[in-house]
PDB file of N, CA and C in Angstrom:
ATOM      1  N   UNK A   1     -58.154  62.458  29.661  1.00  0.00           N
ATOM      2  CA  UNK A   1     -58.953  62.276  28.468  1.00  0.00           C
ATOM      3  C   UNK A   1     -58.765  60.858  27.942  1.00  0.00           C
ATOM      4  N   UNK A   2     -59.620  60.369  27.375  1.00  0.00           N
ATOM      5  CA  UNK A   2     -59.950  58.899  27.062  1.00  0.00           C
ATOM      6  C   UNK A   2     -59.291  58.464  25.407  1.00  0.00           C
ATOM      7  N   UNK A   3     -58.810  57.418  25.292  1.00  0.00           N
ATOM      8  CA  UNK A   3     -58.363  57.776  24.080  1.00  0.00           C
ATOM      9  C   UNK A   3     -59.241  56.353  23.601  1.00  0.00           C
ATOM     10  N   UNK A   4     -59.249  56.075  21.901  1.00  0.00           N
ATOM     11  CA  UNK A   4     -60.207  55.009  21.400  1.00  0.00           C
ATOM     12  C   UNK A   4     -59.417  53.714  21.895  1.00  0.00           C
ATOM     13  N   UNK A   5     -58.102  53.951  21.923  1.00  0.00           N
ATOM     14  CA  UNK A   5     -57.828  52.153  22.782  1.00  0.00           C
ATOM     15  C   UNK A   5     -58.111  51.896  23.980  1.00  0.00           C
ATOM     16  N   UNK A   6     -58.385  53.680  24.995  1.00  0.00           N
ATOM     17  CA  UNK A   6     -59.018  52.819  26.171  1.00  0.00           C
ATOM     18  C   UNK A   6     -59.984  52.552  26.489  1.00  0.00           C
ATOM     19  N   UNK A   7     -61.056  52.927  25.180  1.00  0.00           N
ATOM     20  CA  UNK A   7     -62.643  52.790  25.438  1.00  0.00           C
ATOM     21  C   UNK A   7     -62.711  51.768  25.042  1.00  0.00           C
ATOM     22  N   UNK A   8     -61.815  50.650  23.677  1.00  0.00           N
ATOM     23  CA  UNK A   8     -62.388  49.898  23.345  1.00  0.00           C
ATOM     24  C   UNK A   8     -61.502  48.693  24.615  1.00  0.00           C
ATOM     25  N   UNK A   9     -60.617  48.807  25.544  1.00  0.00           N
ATOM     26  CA  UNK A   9     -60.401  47.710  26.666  1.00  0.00           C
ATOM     27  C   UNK A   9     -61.260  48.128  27.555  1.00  0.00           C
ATOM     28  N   UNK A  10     -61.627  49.081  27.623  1.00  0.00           N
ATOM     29  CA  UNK A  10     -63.230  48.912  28.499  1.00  0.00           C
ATOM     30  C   UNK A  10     -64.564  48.152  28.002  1.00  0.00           C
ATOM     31  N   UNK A  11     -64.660  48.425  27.604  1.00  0.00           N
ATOM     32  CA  UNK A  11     -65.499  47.478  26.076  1.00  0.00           C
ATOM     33  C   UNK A  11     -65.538  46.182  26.727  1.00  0.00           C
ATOM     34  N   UNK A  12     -64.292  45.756  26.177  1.00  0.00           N
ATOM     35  CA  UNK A  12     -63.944  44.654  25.808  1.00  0.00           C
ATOM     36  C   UNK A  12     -63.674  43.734  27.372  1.00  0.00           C
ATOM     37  N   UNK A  13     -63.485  44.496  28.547  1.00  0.00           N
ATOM     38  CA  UNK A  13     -63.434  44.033  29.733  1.00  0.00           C
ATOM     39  C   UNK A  13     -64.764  44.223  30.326  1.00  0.00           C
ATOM     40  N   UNK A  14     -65.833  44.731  30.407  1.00  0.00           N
ATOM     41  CA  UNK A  14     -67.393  45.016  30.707  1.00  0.00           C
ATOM     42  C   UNK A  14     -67.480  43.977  30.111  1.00  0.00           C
ATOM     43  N   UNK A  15     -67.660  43.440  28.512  1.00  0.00           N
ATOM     44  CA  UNK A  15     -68.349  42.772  27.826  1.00  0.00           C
ATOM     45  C   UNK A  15     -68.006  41.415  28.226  1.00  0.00           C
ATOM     46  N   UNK A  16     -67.067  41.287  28.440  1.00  0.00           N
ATOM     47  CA  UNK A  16     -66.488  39.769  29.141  1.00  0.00           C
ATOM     48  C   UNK A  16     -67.172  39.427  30.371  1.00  0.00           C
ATOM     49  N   UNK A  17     -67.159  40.405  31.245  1.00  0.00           N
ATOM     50  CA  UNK A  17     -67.890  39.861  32.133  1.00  0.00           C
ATOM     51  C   UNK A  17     -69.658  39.858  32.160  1.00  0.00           C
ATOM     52  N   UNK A  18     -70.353  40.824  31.512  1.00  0.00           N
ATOM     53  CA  UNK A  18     -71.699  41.225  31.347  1.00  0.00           C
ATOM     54  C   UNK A  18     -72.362  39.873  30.082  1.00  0.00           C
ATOM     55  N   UNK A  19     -71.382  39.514  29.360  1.00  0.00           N
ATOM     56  CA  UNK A  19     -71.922  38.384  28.125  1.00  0.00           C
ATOM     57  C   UNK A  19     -72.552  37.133  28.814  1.00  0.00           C
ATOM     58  N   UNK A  20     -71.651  36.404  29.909  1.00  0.00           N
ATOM     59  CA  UNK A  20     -72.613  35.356  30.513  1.00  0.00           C
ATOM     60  C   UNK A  20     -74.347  36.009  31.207  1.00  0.00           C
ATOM     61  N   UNK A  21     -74.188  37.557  31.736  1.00  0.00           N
ATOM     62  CA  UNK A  21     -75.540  37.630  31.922  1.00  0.00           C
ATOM     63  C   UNK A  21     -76.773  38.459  30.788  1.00  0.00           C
ATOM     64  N   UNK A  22     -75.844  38.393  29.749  1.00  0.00           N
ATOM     65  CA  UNK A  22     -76.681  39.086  28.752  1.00  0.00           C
ATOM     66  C   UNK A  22     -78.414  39.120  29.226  1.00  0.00           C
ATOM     67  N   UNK A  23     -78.643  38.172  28.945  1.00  0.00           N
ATOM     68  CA  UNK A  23     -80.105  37.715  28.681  1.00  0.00           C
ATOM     69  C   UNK A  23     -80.755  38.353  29.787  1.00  0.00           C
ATOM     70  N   UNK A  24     -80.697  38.066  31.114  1.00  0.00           N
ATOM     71  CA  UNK A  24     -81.136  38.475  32.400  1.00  0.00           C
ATOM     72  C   UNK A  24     -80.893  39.975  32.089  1.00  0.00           C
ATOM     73  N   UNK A  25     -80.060  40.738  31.915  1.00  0.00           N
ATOM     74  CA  UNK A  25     -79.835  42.308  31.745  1.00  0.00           C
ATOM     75  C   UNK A  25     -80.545  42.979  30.851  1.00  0.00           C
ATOM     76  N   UNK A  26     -80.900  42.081  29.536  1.00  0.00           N
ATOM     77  CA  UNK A  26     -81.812  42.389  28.463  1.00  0.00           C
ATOM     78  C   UNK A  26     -82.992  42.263  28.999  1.00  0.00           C
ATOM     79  N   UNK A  27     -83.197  41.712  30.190  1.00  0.00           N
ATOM     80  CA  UNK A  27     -84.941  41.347  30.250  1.00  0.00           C
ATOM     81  C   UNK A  27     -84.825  42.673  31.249  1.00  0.00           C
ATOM     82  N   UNK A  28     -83.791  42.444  32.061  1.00  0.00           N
ATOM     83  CA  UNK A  28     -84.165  43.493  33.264  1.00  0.00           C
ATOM     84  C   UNK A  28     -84.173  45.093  32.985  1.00  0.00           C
ATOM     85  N   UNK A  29     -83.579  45.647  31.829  1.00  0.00           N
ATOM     86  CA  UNK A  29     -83.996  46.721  31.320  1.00  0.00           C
ATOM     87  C   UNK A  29     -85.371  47.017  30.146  1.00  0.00           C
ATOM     88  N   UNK A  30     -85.425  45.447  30.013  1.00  0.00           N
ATOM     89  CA  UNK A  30     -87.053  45.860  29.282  1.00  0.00           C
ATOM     90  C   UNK A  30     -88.179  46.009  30.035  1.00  0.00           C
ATOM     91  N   UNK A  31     -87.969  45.588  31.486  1.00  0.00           N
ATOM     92  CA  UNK A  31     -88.845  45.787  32.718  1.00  0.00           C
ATOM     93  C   UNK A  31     -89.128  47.245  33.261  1.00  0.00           C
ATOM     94  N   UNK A  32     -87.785  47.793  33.251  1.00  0.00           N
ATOM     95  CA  UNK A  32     -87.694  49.085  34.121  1.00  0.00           C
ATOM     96  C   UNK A  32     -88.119  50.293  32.172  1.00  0.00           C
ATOM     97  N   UNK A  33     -87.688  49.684  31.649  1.00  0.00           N
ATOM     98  CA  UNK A  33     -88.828  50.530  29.936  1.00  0.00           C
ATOM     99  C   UNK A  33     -89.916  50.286  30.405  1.00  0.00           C
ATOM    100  N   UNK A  34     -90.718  49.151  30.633  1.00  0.00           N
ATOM    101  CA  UNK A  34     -91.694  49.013  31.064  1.00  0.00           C
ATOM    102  C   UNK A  34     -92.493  50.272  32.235  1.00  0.00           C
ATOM    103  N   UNK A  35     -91.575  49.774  33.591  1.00  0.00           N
ATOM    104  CA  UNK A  35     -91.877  51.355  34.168  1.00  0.00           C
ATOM    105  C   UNK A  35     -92.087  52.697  33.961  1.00  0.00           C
ATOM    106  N   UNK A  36     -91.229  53.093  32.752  1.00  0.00           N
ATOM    107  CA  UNK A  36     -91.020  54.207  31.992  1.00  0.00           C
ATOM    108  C   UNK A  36     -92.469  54.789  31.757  1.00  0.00           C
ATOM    109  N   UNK A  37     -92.706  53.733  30.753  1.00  0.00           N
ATOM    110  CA  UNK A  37     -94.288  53.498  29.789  1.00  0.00           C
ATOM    111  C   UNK A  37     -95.094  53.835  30.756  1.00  0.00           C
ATOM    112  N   UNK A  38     -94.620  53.327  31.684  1.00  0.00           N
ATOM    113  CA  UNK A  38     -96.099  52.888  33.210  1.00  0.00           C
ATOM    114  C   UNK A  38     -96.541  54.739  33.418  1.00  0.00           C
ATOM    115  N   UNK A  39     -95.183  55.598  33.767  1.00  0.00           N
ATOM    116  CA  UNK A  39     -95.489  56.491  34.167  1.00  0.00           C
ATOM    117  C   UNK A  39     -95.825  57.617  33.431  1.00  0.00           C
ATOM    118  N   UNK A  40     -95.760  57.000  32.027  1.00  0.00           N
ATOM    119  CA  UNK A  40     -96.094  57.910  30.880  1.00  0.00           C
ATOM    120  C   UNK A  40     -97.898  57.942  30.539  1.00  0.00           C
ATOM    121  N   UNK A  41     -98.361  57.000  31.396  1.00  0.00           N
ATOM    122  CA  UNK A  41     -99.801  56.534  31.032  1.00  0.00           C
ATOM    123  C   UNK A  41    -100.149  57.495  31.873  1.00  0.00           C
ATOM    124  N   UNK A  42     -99.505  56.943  33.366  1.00  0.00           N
ATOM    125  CA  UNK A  42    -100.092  58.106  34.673  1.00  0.00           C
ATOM    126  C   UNK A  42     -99.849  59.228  34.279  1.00  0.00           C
ATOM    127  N   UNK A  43     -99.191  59.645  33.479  1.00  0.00           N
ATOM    128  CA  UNK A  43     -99.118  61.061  33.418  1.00  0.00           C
ATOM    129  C   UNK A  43    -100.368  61.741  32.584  1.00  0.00           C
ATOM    130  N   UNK A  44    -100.493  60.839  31.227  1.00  0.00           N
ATOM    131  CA  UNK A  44    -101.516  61.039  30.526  1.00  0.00           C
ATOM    132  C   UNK A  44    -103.139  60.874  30.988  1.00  0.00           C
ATOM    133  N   UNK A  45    -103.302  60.326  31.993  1.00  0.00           N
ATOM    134  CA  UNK A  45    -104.491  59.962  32.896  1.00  0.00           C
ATOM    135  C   UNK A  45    -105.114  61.068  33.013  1.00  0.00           C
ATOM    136  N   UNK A  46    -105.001  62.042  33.765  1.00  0.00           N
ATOM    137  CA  UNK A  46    -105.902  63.485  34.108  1.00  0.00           C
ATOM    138  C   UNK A  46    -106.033  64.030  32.893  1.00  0.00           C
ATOM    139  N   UNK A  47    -106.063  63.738  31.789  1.00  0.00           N
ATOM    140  CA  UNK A  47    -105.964  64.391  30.827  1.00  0.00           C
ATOM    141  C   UNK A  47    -107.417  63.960  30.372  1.00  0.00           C
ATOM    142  N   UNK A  48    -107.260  62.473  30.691  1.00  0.00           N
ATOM    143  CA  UNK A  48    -108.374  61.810  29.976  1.00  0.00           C
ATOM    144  C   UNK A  48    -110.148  62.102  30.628  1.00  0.00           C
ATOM    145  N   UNK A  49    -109.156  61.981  32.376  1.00  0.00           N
ATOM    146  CA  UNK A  49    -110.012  62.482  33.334  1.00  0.00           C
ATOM    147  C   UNK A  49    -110.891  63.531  33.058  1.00  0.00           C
ATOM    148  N   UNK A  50    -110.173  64.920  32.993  1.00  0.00           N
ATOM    149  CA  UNK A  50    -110.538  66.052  32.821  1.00  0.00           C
ATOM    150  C   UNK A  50    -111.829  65.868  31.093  1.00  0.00           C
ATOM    151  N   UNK A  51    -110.517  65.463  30.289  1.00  0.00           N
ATOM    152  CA  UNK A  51    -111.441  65.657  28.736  1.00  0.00           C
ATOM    153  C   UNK A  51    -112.919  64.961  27.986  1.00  0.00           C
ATOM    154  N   UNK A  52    -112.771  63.625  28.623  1.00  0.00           N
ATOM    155  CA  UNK A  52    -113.762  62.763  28.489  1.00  0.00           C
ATOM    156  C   UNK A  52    -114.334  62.084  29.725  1.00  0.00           C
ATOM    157  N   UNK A  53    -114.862  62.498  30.882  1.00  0.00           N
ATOM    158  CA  UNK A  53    -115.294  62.128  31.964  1.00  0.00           C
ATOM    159  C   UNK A  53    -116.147  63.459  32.394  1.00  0.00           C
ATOM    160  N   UNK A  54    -114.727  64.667  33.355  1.00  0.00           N
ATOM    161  CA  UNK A  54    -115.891  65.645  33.828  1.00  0.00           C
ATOM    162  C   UNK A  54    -116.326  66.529  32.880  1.00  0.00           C
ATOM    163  N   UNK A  55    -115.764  67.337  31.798  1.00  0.00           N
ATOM    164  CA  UNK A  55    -116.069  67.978  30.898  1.00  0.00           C
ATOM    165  C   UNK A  55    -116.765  67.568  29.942  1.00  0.00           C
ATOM    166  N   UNK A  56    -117.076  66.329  29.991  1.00  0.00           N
ATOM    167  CA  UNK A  56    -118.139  65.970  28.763  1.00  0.00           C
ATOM    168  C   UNK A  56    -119.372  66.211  28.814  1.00  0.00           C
ATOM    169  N   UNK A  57    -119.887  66.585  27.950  1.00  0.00           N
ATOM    170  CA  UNK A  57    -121.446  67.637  28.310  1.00  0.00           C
ATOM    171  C   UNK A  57    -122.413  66.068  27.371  1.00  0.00           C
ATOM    172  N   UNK A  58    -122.102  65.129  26.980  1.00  0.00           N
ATOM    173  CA  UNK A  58    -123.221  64.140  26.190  1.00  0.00           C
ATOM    174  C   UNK A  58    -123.303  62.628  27.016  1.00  0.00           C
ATOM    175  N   UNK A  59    -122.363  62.887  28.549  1.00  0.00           N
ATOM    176  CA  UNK A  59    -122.882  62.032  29.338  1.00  0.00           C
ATOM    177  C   UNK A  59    -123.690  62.064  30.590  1.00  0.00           C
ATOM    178  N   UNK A  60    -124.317  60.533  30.684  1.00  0.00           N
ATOM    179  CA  UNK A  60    -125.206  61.088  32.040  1.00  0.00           C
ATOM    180  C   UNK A  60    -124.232  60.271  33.152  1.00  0.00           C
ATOM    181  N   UNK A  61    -124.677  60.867  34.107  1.00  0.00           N
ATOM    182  CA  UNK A  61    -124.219  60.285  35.382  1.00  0.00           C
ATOM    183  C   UNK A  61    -123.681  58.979  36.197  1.00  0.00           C
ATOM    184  N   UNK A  62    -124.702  58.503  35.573  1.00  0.00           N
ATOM    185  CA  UNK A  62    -124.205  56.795  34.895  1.00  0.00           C
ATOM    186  C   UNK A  62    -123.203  56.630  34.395  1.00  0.00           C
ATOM    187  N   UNK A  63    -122.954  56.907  33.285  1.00  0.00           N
ATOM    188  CA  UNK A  63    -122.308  56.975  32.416  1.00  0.00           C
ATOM    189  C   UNK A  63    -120.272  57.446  32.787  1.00  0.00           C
ATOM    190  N   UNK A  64    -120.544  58.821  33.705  1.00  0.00           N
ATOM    191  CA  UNK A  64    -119.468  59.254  34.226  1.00  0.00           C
ATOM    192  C   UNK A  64    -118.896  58.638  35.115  1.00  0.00           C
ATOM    193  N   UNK A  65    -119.711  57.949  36.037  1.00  0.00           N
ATOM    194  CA  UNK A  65    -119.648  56.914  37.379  1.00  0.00           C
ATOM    195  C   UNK A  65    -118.637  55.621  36.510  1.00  0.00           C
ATOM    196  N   UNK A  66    -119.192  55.471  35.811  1.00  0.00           N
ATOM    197  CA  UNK A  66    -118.548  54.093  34.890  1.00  0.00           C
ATOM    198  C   UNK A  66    -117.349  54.469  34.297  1.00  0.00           C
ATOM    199  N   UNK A  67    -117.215  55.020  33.593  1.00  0.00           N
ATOM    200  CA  UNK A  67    -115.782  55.231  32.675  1.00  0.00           C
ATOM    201  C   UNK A  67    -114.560  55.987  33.792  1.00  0.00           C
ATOM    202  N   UNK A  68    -115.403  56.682  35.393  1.00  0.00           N
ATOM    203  CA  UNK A  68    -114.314  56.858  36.272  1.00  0.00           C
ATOM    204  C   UNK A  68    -114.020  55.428  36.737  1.00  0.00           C
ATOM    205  N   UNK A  69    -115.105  54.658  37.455  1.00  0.00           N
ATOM    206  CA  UNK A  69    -114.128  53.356  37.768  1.00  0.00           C
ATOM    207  C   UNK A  69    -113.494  52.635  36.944  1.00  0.00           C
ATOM    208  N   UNK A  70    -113.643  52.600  35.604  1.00  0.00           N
ATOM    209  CA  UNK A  70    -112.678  52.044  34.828  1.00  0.00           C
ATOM    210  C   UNK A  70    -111.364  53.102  34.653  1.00  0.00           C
ATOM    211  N   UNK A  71    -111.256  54.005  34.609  1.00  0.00           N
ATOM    212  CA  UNK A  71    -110.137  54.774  34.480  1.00  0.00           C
ATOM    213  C   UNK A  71    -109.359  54.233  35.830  1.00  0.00           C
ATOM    214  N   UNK A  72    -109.872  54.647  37.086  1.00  0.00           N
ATOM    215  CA  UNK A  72    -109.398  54.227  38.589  1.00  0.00           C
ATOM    216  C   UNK A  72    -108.670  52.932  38.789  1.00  0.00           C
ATOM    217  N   UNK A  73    -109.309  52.213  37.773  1.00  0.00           N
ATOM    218  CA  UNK A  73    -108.894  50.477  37.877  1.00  0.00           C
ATOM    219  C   UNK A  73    -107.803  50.835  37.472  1.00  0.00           C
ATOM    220  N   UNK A  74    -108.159  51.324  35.627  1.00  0.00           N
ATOM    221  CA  UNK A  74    -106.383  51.126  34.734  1.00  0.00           C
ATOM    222  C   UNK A  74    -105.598  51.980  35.548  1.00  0.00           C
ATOM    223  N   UNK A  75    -105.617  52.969  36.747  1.00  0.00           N
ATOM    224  CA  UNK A  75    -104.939  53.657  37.383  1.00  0.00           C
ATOM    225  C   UNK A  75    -104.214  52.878  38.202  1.00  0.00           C
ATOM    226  N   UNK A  76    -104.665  52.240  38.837  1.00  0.00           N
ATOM    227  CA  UNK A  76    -104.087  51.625  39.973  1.00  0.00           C
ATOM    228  C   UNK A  76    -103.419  50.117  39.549  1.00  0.00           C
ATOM    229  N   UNK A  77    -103.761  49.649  38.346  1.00  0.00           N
ATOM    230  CA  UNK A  77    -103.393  48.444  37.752  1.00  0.00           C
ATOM    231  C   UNK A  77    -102.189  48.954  37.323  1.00  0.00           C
ATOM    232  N   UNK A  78    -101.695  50.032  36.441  1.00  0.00           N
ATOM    233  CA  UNK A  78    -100.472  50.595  35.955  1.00  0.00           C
ATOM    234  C   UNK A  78     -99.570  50.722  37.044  1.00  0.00           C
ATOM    235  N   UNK A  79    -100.401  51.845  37.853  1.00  0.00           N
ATOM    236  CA  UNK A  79     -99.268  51.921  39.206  1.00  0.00           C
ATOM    237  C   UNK A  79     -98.735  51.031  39.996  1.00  0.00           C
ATOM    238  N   UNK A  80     -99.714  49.471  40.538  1.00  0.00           N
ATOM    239  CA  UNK A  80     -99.190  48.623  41.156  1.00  0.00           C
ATOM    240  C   UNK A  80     -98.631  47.466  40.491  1.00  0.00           C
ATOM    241  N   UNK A  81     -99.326  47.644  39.444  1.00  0.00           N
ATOM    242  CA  UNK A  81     -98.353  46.018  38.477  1.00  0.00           C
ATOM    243  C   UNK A  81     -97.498  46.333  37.799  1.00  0.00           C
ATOM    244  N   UNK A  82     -97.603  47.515  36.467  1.00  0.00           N
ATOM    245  CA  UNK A  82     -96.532  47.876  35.846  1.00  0.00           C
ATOM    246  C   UNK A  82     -95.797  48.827  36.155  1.00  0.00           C
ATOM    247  N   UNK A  83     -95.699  49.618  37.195  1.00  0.00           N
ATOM    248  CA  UNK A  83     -95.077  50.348  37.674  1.00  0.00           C
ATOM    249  C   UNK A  83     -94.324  49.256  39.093  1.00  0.00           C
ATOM    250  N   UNK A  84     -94.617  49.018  39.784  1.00  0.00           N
ATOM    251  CA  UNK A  84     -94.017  48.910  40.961  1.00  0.00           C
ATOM    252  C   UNK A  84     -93.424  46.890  41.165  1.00  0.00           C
ATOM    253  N   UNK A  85     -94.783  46.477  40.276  1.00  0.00           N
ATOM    254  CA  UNK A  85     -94.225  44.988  40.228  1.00  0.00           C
ATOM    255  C   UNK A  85     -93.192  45.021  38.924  1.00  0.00           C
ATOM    256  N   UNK A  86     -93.026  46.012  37.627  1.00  0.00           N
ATOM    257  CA  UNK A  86     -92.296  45.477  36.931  1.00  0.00           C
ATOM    258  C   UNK A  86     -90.960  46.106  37.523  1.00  0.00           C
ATOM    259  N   UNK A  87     -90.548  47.567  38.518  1.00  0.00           N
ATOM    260  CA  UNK A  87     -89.580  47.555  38.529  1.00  0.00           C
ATOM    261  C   UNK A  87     -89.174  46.933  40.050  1.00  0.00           C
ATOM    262  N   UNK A  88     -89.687  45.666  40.581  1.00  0.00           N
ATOM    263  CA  UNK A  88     -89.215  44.685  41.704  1.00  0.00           C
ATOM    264  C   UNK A  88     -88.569  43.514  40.514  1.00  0.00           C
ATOM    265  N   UNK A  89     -89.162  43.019  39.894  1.00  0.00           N
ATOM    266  CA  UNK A  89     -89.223  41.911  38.899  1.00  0.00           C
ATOM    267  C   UNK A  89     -87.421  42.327  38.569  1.00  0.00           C
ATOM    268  N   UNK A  90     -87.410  44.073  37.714  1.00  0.00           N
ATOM    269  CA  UNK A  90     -86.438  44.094  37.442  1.00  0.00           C
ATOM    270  C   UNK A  90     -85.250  43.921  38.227  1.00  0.00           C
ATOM    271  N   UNK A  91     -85.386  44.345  38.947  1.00  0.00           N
ATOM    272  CA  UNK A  91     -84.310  44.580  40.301  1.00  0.00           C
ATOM    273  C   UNK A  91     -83.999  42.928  40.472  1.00  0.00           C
ATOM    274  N   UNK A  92     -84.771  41.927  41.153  1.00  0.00           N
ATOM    275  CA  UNK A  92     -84.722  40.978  40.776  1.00  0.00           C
ATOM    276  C   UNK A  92     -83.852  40.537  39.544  1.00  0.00           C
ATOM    277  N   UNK A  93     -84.529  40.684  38.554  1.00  0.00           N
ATOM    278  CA  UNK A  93     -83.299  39.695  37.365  1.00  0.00           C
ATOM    279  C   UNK A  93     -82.155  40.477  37.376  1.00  0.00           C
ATOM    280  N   UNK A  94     -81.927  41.853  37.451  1.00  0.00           N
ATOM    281  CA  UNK A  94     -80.807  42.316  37.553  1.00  0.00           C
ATOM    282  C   UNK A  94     -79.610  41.750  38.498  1.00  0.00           C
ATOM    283  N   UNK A  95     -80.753  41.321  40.083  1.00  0.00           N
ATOM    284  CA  UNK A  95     -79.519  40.819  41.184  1.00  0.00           C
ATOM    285  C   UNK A  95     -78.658  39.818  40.933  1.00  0.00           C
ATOM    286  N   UNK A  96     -79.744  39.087  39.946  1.00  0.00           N
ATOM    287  CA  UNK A  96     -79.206  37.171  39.853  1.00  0.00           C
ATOM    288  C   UNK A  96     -78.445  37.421  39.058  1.00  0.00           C
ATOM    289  N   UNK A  97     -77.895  38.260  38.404  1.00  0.00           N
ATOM    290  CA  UNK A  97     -76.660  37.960  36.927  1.00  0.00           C
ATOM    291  C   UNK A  97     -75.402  38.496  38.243  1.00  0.00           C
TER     292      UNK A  97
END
């Protein structure tokens, strides 16, 4: 069992070494949040799919054709840039500290 003086020389020995890469570690977990977000959109996607695309009874065909390729775009833009390029990016700044 851990007692408070040995959490705070853990502390205090992590922080010594992690302080020169602060900055890089701060960016590289706001990247992989980033991912987080990414997959919270994809998740919310079929939702949008389903509610305002095929189930909508006040569009025409046109209309459905269009707001799917724009959905498809922000689909694949989330998945390959903010999903997959932000958590390379992260990995990245993470290596260099």
């Amino acid at each position: 069992m851990r007692t408070n003086e040995n959490r705070g020389v853990t502390r205090r020995f992590i922080w010594l070494y992690a302080r020169p890469h602060a900055p890089a570690l701060v960016f590289a977990i706001f990247l992989n949040s980033m991912s987080g977000f990414a997959m919270t959109l994809q998740t919310m996607a079929p939702k949008y799919l389903i509610d305002d695309v095929i189930m909508a009874t006040s569009l025409t065909n046109t209309e459905r054709y269009i707001r799917l390729a724009w959905l498809t775009m922000a689909y694949l833009f989330i998945s390959v840039v903010c999903r997959m390029l932000g958590w390379h990016a992260s990995l990245r700044a993470s290596a260099k500290t």
